[in-house]
N, C-alpha and C. Protein backbone atom coordinates (compact mmCIF):
# COMPACT_ATOMS: atom_id res chain seq x y z
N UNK A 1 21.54 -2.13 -8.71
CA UNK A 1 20.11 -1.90 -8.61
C UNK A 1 19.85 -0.99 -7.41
N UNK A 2 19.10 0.21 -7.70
CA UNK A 2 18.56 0.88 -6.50
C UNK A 2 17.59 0.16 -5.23
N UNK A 3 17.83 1.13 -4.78
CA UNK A 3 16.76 0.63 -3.42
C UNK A 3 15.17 0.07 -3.98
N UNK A 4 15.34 1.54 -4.55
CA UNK A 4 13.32 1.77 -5.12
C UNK A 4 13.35 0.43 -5.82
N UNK A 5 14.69 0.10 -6.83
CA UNK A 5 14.03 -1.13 -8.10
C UNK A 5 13.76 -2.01 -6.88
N UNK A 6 14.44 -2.50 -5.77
CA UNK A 6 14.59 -4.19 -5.03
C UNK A 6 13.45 -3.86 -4.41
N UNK A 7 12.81 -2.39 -4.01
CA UNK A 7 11.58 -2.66 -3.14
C UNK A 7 10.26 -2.97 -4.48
N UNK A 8 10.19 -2.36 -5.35
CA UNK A 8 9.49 -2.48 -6.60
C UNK A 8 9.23 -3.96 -6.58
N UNK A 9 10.46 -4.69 -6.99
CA UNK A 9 10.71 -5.78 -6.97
C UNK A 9 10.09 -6.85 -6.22
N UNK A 10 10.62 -6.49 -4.73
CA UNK A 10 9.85 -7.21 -3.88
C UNK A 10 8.25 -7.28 -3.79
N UNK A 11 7.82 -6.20 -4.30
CA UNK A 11 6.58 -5.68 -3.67
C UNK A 11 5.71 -6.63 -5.14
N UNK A 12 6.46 -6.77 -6.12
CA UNK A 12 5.71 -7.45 -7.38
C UNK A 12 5.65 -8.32 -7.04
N UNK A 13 6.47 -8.96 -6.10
CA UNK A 13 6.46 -10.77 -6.25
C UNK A 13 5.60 -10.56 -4.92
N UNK A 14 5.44 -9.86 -3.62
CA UNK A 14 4.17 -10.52 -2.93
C UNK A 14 2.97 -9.97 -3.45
N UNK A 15 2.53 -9.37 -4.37
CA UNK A 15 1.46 -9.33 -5.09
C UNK A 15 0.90 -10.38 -6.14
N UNK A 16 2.07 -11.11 -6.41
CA UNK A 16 2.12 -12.44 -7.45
C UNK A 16 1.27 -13.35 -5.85
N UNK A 17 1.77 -13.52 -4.90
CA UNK A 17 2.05 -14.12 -4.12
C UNK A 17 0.61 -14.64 -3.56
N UNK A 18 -0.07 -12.78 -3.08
CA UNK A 18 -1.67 -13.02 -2.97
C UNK A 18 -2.31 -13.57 -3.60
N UNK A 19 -2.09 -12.98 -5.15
CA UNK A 19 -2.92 -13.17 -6.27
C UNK A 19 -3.10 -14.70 -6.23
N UNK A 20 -2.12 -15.15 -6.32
CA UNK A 20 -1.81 -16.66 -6.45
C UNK A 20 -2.65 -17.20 -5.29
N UNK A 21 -2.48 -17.32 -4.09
CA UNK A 21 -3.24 -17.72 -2.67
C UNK A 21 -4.56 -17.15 -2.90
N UNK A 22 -5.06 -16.21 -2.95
CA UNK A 22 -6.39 -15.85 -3.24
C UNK A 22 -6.64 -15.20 -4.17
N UNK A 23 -7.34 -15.81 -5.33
CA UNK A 23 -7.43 -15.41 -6.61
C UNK A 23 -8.77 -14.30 -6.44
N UNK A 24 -9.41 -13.88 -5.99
CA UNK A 24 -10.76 -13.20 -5.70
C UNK A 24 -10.37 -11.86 -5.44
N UNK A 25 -9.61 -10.92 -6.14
CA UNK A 25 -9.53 -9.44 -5.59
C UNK A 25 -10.53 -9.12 -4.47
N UNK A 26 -11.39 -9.32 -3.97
CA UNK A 26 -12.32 -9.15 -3.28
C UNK A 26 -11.36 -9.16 -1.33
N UNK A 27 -11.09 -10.63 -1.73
CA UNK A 27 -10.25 -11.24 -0.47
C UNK A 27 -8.57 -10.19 -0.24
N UNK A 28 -8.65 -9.47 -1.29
CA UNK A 28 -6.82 -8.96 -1.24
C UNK A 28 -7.18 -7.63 -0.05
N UNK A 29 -8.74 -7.26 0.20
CA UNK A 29 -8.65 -6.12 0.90
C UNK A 29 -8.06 -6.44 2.31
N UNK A 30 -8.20 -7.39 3.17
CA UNK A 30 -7.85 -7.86 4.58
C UNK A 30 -6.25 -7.86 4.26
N UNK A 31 -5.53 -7.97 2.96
CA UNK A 31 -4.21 -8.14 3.13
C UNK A 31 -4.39 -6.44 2.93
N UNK A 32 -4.41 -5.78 2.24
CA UNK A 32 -4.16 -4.54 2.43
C UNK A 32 -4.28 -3.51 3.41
N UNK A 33 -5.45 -4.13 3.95
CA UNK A 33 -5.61 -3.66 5.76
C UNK A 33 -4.23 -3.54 6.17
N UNK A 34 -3.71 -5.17 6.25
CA UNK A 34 -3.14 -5.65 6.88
C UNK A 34 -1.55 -4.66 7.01
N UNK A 35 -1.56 -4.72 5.78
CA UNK A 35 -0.27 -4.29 5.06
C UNK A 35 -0.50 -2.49 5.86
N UNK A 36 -1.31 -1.73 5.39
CA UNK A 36 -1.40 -0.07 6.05
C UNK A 36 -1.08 -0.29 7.76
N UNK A 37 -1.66 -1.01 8.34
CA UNK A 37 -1.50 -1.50 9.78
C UNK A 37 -0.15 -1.90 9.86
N UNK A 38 0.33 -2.60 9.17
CA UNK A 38 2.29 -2.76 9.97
C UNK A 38 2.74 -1.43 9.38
N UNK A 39 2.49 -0.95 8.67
CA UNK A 39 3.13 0.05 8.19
C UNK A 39 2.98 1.35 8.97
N UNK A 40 2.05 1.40 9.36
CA UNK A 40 1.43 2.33 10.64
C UNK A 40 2.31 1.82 12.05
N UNK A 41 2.44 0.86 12.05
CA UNK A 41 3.06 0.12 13.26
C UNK A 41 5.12 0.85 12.91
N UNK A 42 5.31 0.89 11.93
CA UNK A 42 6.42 1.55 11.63
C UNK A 42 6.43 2.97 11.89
N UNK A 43 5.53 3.40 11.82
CA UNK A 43 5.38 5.13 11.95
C UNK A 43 5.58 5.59 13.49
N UNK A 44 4.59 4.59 13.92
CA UNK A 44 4.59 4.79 15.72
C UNK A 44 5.68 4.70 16.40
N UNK A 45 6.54 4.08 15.26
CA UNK A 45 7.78 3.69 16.48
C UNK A 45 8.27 5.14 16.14
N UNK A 46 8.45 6.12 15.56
CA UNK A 46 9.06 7.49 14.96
C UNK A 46 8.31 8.22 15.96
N UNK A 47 8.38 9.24 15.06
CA UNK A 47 8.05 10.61 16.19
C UNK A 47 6.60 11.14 15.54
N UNK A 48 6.16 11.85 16.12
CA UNK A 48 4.60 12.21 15.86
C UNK A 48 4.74 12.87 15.12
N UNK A 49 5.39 13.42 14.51
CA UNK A 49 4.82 13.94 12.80
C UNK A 49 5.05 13.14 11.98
N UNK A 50 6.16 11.64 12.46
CA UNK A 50 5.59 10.70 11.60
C UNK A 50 4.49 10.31 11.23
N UNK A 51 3.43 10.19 12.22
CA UNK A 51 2.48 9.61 12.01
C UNK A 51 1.51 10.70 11.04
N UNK A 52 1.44 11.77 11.50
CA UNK A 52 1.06 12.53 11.24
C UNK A 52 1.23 12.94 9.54
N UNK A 53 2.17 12.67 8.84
CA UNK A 53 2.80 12.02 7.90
C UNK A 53 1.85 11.20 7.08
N UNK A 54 1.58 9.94 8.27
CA UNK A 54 1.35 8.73 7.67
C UNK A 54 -0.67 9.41 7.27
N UNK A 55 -0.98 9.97 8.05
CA UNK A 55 -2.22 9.98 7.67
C UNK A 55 -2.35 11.24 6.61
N UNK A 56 -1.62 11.67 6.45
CA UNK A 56 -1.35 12.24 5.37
C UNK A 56 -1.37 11.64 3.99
N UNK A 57 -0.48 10.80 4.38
CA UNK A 57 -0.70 9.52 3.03
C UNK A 57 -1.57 8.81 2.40
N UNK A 58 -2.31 8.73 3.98
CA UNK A 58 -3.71 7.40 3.69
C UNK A 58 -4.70 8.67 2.80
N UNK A 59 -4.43 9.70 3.05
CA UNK A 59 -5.35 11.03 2.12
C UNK A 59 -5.03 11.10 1.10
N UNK A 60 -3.68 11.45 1.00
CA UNK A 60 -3.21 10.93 -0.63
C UNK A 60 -3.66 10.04 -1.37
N UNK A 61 -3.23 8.50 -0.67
CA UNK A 61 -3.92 7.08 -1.18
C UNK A 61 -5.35 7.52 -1.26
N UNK A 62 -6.53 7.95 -0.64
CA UNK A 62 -7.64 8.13 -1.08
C UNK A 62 -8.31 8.53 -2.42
N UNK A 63 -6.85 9.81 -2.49
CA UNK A 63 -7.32 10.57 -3.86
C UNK A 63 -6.70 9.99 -5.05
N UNK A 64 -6.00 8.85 -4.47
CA UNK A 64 -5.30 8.07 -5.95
C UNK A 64 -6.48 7.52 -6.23
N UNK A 65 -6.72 6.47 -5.31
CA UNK A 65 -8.10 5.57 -5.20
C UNK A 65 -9.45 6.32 -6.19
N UNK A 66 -9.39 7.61 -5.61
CA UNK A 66 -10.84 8.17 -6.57
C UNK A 66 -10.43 8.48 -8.23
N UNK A 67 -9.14 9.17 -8.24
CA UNK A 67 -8.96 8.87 -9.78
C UNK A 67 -8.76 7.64 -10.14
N UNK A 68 -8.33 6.73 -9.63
CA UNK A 68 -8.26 5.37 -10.58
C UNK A 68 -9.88 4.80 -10.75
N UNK A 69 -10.47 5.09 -10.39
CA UNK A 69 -11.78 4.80 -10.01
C UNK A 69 -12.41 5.94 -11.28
N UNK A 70 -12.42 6.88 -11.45
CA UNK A 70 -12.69 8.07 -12.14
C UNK A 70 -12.10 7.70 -13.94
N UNK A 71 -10.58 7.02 -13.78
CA UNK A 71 -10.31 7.62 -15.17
C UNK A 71 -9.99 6.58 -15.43
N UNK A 72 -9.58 5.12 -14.74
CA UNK A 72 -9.48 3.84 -15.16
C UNK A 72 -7.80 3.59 -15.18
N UNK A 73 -7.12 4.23 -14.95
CA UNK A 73 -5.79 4.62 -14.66
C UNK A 73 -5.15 5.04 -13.60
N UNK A 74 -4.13 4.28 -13.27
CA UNK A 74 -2.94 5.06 -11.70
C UNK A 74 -2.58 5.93 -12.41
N UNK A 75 -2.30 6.73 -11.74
CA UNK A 75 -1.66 8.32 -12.13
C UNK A 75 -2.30 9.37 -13.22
């Protein structure tokens, strides 16, 4: 199994995980905070175009956000 499948993997079962602990999509946004914030906390430890990088991403993630929002579909 690749990297990508075990992180895939992982990443399904703590989404089972929330879902399960707080059933209210509403409540999953403070974990997702949460989640961009350590992950940001990973960037900092790198070098500044990591970060630089990273907010790059959160722009990306924005424009996923508006098409899924737009067409009812990721990707």
């Amino acid at each position: 199994m690749s990297k990508e499948d075990e992180l895939r993997e992982e990443l399904t079962a703590i989404a089972k995980l929330i879902a399960r602990h707080q059933s209210d999509p509403r409540t999953w946004l403070s974990w997702l905070v949460y989640l961009l914030a350590r992950l940001e906390e990973q960037t900092t430890a790198g070098s500044p175009t990591d970060r630089a990088t990273f907010i790059e991403m959160l722009s990306a993630l924005q424009d996923e956000i508006r098409n899924r929002r737009n067409t009812g579909g990721w990707h």
